[in-house]
Structure formats: structure tokens, C-alpha cells
PDB file of N, CA and C in Angstrom:
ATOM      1  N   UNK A   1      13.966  -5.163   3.037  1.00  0.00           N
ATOM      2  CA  UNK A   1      12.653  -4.589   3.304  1.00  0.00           C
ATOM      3  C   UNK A   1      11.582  -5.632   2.981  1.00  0.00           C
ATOM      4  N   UNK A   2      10.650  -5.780   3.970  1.00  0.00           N
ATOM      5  CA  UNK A   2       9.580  -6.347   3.546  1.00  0.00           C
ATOM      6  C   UNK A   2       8.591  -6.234   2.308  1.00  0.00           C
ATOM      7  N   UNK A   3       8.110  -7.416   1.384  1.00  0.00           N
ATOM      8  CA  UNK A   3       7.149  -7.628   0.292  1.00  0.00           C
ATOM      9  C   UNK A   3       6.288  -6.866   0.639  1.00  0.00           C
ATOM     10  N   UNK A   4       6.520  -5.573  -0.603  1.00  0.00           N
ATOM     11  CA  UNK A   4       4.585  -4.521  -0.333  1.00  0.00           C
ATOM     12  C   UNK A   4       3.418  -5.312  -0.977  1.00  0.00           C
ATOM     13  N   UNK A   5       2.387  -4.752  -0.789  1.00  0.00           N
ATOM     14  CA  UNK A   5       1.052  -5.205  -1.361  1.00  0.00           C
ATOM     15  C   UNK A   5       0.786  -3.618  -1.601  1.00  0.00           C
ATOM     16  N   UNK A   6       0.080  -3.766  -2.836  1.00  0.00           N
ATOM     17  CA  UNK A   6      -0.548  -2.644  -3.556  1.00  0.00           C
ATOM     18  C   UNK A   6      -1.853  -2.578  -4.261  1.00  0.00           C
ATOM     19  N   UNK A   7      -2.757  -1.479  -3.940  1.00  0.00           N
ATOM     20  CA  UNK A   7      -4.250  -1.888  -4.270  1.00  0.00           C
ATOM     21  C   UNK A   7      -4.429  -0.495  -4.711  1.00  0.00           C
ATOM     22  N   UNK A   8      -5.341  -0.370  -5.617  1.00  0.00           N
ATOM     23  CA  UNK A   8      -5.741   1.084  -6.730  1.00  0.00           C
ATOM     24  C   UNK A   8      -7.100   0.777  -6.236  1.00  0.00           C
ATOM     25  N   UNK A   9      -7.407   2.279  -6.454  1.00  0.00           N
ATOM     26  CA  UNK A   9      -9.001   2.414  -6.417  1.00  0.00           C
ATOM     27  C   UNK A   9      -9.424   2.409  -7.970  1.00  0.00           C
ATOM     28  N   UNK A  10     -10.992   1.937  -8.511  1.00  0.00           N
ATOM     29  CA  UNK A  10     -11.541   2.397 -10.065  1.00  0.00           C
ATOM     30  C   UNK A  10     -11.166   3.598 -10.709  1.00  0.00           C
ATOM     31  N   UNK A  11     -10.549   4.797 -10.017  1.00  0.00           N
ATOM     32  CA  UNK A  11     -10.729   5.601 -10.498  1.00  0.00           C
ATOM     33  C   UNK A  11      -9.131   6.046 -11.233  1.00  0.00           C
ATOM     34  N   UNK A  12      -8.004   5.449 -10.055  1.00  0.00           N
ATOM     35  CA  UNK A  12      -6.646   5.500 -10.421  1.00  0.00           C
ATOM     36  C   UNK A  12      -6.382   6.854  -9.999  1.00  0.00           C
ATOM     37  N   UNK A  13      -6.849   6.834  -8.975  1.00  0.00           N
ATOM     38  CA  UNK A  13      -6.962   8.294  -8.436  1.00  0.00           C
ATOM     39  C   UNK A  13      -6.157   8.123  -6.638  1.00  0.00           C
ATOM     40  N   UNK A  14      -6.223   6.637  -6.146  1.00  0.00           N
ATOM     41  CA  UNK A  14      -5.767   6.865  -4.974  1.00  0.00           C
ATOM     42  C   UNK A  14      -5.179   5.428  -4.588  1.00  0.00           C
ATOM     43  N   UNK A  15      -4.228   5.454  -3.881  1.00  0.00           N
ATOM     44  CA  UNK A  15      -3.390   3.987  -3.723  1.00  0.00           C
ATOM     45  C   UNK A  15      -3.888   3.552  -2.259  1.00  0.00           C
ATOM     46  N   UNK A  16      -3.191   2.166  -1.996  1.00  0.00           N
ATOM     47  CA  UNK A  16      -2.970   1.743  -0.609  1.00  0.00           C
ATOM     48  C   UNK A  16      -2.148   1.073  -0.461  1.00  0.00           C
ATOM     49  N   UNK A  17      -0.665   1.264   0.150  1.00  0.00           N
ATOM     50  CA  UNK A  17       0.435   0.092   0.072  1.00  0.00           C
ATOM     51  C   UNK A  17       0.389  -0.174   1.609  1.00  0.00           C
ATOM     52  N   UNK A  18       0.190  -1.836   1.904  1.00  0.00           N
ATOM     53  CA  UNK A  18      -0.031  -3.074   3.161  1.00  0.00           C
ATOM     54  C   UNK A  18       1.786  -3.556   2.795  1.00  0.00           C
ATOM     55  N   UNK A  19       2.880  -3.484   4.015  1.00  0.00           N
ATOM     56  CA  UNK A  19       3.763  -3.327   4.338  1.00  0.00           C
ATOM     57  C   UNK A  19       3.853  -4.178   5.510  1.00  0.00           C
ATOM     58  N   UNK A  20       4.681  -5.372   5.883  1.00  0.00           N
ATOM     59  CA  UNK A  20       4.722  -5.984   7.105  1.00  0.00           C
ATOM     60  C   UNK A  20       5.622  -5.037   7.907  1.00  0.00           C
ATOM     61  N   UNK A  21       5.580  -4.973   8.925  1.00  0.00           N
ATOM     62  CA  UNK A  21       6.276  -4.552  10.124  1.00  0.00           C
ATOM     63  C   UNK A  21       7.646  -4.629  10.223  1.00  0.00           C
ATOM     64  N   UNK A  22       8.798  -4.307   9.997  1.00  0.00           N
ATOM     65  CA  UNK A  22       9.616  -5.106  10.413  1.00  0.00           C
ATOM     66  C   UNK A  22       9.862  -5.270  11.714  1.00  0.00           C
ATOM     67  N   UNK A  23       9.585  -4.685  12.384  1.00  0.00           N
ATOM     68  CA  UNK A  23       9.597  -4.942  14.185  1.00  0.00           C
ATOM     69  C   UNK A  23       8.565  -5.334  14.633  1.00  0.00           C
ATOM     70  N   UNK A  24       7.912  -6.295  13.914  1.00  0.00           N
ATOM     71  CA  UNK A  24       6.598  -7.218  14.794  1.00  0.00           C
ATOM     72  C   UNK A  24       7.941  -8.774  14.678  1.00  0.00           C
ATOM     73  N   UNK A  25       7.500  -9.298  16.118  1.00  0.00           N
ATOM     74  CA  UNK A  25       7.566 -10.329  16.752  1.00  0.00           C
ATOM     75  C   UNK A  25       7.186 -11.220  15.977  1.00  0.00           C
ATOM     76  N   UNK A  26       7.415 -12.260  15.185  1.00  0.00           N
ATOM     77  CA  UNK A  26       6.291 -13.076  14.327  1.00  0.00           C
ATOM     78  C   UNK A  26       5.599 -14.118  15.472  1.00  0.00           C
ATOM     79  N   UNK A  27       4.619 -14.479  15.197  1.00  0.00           N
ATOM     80  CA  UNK A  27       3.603 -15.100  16.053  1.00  0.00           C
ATOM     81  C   UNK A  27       3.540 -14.294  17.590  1.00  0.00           C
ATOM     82  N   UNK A  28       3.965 -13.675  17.890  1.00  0.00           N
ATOM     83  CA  UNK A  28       3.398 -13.023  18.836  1.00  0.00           C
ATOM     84  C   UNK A  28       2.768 -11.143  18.617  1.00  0.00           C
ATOM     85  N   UNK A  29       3.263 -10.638  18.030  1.00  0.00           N
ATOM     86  CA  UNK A  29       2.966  -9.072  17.562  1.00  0.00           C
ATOM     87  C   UNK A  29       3.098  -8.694  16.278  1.00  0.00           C
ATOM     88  N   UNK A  30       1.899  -9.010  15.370  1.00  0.00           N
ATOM     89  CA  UNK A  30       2.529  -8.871  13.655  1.00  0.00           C
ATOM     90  C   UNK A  30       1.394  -7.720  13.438  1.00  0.00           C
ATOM     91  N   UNK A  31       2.172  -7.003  13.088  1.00  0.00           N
ATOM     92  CA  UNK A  31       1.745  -5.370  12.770  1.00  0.00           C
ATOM     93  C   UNK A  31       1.604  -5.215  10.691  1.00  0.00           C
ATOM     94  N   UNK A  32       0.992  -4.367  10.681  1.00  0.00           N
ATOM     95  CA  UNK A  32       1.246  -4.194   8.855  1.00  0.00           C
ATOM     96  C   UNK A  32       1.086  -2.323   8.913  1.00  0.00           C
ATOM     97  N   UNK A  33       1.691  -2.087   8.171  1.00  0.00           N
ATOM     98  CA  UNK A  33       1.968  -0.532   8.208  1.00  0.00           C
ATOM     99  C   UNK A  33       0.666  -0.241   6.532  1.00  0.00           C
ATOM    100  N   UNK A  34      -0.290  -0.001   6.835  1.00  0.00           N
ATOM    101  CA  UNK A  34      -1.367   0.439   5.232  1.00  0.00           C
ATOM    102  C   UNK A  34      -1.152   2.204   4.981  1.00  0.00           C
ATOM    103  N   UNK A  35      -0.501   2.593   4.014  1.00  0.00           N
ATOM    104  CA  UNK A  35      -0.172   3.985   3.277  1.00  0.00           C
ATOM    105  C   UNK A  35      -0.765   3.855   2.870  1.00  0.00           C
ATOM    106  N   UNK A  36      -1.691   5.605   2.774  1.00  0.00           N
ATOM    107  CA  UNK A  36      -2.762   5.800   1.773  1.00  0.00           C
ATOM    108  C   UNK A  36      -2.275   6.705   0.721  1.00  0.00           C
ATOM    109  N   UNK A  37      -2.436   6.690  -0.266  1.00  0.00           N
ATOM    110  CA  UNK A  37      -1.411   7.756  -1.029  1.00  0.00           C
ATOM    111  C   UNK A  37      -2.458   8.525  -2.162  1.00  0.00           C
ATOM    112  N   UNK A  38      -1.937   9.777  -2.729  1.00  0.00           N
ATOM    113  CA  UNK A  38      -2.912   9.911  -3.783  1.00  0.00           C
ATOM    114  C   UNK A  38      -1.962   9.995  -4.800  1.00  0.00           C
ATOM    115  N   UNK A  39      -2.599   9.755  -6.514  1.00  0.00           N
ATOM    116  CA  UNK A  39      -1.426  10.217  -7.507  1.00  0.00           C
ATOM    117  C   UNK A  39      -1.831  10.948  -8.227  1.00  0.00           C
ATOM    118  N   UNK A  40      -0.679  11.730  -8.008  1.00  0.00           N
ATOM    119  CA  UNK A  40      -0.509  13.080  -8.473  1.00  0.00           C
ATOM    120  C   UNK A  40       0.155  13.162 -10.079  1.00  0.00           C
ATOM    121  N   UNK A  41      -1.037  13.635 -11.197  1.00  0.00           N
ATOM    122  CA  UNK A  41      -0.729  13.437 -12.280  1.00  0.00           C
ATOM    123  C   UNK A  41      -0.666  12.130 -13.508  1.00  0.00           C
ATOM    124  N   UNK A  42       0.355  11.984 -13.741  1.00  0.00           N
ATOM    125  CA  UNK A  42       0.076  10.566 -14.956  1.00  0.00           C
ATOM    126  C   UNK A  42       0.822   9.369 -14.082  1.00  0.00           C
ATOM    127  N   UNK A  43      -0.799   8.004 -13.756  1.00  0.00           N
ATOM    128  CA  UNK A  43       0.155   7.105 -13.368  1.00  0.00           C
ATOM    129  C   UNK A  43       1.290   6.736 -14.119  1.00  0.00           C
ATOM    130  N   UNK A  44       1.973   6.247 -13.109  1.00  0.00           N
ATOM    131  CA  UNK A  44       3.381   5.692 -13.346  1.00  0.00           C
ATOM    132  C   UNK A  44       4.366   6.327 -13.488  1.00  0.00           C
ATOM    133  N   UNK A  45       3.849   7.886 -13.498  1.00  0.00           N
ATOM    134  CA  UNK A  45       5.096   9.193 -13.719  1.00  0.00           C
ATOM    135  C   UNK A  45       6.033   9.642 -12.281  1.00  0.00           C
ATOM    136  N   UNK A  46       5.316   9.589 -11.515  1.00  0.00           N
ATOM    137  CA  UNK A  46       5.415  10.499 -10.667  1.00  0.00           C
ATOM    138  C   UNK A  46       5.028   9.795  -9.550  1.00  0.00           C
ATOM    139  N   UNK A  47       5.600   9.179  -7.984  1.00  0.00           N
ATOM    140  CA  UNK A  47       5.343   8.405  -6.790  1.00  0.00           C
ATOM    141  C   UNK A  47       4.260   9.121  -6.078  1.00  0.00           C
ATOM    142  N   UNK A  48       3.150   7.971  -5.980  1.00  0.00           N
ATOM    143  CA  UNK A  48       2.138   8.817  -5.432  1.00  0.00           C
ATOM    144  C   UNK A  48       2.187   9.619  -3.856  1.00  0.00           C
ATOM    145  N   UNK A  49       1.360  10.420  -3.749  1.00  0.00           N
ATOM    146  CA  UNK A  49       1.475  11.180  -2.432  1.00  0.00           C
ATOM    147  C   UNK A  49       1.100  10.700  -1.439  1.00  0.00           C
ATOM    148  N   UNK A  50       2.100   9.930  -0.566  1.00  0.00           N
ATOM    149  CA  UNK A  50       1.346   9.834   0.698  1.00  0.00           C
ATOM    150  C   UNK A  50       1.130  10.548   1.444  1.00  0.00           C
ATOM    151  N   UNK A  51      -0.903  10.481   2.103  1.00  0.00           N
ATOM    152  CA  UNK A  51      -1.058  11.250   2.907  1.00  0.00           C
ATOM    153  C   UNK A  51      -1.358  10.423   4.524  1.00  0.00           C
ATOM    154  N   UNK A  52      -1.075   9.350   4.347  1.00  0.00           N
ATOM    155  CA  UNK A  52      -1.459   8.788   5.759  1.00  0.00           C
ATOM    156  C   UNK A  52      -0.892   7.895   5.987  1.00  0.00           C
ATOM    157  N   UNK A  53      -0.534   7.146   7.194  1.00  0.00           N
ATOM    158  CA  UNK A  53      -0.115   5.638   7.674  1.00  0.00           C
ATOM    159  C   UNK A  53      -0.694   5.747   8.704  1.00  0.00           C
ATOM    160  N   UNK A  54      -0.897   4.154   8.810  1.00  0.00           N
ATOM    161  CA  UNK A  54      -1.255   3.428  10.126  1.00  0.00           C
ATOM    162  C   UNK A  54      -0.839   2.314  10.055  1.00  0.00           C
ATOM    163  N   UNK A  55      -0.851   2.132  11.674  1.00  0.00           N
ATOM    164  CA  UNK A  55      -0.395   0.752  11.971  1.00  0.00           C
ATOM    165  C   UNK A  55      -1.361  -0.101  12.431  1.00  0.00           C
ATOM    166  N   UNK A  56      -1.661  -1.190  11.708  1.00  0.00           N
ATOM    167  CA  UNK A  56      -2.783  -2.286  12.499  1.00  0.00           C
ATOM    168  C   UNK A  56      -2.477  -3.709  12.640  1.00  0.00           C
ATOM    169  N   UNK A  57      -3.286  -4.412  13.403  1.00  0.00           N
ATOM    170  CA  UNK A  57      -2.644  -5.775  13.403  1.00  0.00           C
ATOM    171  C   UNK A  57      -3.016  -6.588  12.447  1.00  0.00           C
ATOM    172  N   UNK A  58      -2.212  -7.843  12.224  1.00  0.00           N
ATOM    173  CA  UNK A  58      -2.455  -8.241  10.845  1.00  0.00           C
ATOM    174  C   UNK A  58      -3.585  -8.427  10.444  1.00  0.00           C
ATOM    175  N   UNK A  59      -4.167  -8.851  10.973  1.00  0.00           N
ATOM    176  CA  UNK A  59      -5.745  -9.909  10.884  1.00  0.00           C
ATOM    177  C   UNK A  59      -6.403  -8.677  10.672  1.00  0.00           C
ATOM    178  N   UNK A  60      -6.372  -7.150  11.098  1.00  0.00           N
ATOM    179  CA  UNK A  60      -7.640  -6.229  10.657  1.00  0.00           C
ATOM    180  C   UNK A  60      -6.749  -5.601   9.446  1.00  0.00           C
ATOM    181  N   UNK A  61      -5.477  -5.882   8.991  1.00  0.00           N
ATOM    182  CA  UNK A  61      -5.069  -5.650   7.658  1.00  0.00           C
ATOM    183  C   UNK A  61      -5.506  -6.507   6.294  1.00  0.00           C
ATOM    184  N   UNK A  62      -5.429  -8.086   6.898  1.00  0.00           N
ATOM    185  CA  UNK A  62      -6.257  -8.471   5.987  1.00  0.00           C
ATOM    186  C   UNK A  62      -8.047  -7.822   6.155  1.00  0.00           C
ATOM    187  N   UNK A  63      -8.501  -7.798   6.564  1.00  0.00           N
ATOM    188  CA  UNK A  63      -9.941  -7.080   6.795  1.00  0.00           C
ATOM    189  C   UNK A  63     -10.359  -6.375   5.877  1.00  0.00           C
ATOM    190  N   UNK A  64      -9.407  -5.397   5.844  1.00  0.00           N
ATOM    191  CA  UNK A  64      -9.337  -4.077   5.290  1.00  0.00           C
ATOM    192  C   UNK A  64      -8.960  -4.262   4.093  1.00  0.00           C
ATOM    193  N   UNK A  65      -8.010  -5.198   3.280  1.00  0.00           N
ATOM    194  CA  UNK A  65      -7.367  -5.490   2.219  1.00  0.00           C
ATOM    195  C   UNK A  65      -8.564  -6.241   1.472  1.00  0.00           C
ATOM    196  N   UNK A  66      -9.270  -6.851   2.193  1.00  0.00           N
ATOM    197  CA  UNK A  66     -10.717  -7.445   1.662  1.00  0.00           C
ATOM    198  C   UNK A  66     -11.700  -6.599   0.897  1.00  0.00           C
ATOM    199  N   UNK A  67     -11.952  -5.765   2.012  1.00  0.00           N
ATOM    200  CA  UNK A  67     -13.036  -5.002   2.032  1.00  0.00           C
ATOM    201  C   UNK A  67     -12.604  -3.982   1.105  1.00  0.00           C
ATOM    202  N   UNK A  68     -12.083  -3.453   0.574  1.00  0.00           N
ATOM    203  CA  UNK A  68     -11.181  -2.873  -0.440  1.00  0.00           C
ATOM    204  C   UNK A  68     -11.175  -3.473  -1.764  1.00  0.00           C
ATOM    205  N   UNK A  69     -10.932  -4.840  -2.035  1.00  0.00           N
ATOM    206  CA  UNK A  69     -11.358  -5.475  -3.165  1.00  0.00           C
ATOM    207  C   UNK A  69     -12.897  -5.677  -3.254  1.00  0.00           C
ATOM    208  N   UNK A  70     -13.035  -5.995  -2.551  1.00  0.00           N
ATOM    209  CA  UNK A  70     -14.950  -6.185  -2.461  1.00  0.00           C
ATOM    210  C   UNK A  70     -15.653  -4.522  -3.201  1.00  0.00           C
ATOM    211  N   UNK A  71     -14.776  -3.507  -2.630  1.00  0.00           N
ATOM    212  CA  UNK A  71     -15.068  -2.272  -3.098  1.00  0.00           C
ATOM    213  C   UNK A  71     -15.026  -1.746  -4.576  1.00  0.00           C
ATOM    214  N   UNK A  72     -14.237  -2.663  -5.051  1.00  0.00           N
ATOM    215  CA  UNK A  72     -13.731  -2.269  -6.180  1.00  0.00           C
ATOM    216  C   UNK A  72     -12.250  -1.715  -6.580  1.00  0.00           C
ATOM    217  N   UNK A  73     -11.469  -1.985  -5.503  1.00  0.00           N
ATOM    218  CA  UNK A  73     -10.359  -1.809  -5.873  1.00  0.00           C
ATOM    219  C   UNK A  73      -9.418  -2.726  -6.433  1.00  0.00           C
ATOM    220  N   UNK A  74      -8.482  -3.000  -7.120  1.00  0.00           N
ATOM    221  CA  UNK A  74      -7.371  -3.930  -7.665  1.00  0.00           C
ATOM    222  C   UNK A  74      -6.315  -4.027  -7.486  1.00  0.00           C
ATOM    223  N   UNK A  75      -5.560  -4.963  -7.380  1.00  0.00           N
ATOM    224  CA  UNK A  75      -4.510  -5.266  -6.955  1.00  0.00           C
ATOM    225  C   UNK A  75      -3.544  -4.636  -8.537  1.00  0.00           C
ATOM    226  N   UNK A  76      -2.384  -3.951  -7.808  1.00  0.00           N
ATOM    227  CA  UNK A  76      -1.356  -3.423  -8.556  1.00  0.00           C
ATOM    228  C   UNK A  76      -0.029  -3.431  -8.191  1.00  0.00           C
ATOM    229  N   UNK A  77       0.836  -3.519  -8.902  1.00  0.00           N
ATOM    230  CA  UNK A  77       2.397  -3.120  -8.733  1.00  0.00           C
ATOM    231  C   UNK A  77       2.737  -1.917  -8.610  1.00  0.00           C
ATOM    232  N   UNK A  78       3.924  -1.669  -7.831  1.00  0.00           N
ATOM    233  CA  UNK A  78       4.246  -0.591  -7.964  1.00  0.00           C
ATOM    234  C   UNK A  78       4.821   0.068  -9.003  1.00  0.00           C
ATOM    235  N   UNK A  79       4.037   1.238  -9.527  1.00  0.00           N
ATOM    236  CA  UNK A  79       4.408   1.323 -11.448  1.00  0.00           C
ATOM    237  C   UNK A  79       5.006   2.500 -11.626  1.00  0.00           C
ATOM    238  N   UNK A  80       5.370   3.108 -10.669  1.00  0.00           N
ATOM    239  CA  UNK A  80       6.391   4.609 -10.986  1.00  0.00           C
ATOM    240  C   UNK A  80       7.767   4.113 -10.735  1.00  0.00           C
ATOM    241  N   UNK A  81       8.428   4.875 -11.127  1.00  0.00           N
ATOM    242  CA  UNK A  81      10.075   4.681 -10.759  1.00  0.00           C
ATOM    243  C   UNK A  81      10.469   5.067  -9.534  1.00  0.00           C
ATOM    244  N   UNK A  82      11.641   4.058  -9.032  1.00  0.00           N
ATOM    245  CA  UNK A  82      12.021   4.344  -7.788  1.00  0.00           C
ATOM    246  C   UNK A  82      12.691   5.803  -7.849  1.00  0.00           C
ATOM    247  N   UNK A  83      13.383   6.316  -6.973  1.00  0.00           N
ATOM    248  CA  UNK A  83      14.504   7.218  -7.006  1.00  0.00           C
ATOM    249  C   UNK A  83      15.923   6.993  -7.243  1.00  0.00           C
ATOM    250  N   UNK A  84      16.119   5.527  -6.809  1.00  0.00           N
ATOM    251  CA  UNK A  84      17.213   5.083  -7.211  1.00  0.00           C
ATOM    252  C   UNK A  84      17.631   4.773  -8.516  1.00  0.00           C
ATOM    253  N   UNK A  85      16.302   4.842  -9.118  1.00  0.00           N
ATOM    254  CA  UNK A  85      16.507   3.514 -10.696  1.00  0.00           C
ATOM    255  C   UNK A  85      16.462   5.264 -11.659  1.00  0.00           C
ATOM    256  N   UNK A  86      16.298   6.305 -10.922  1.00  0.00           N
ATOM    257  CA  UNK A  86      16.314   7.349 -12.226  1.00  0.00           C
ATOM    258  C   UNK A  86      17.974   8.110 -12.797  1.00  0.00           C
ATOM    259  N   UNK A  87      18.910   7.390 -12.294  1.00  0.00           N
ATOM    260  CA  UNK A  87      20.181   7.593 -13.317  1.00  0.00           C
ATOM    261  C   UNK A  87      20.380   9.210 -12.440  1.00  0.00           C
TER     262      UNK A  87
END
């Protein structure tokens, strides 16, 4: 699976995971899949809720990944547990 990118809003109230495509073409069709998610309860407890995807092309993913830090959001890891890693 493709390297996520992960960005929090100030409030720790809502995510955005930037996802490459795996079915973009490289140099000819590169897509990024941006999930908007909310979290539900105590970070890091519980995988936040996604309520949206889209697909855009790269160049208005970086855009958007900008304009998002410029906003005040921060770059984060993904800090809840997988499903796999809970035994």
C-alpha cells in the first residue's frame, strides 16, 4: 500500500489522510485519494470516522495539503491502532 500523509486540524477534532493512487499511471495520471475523517472520542483510541473521499490530481492535492497547513493544521501520524495490531 502506498505512504499515507496525515494532517489534524487545531482542534483534534478532524483528520485528513492524502493517499497515492495505486492505479494512477506515474507521469501520465497521478491521482491522490484525500479522506476526511472525524475522531470520535480520545485521540489515539479509537480510528477516526471517515466521512468522505475524493479523488484529485496530484498537483491540486498538494494545493490543498498547503492550504491546510497555512490553516493551521499539522502534520501527524497515524496514532490509533490498526485492527490487525489489536491481538
Amino acid at each position: 500500500m502506498a505512504k499515507s500523509y496525515w494532517l489534524i486540524n487545531s482542534k483534534r477534532s478532524e483528520v485528513r489522510r492524502f493517499i497515492k493512487n495505486d492505479k494512477s499511471i506515474d507521469g501520465v495520471f497521478e491521482y491522490m485519494f484525500i479522506d476526511s475523517g472525524e475522531i470520535d472520542g480520545v485521540l489515539g483510541k479509537n480510528p477516526p470516522v471517515i466521512k468522505s473521499t475524493v479523488s484529485v490530481e496530484i498537483d491540486l492535492a498538494r494545493e490543498i495539503y498547503g492550504r491546510l497547513l497555512s490553516q493551521g493544521w499539522r502534520i501527524t501520524e497515524e496514532v490509533w491502532l490498526k485492527k490487525d495490531s489489536l491481538g
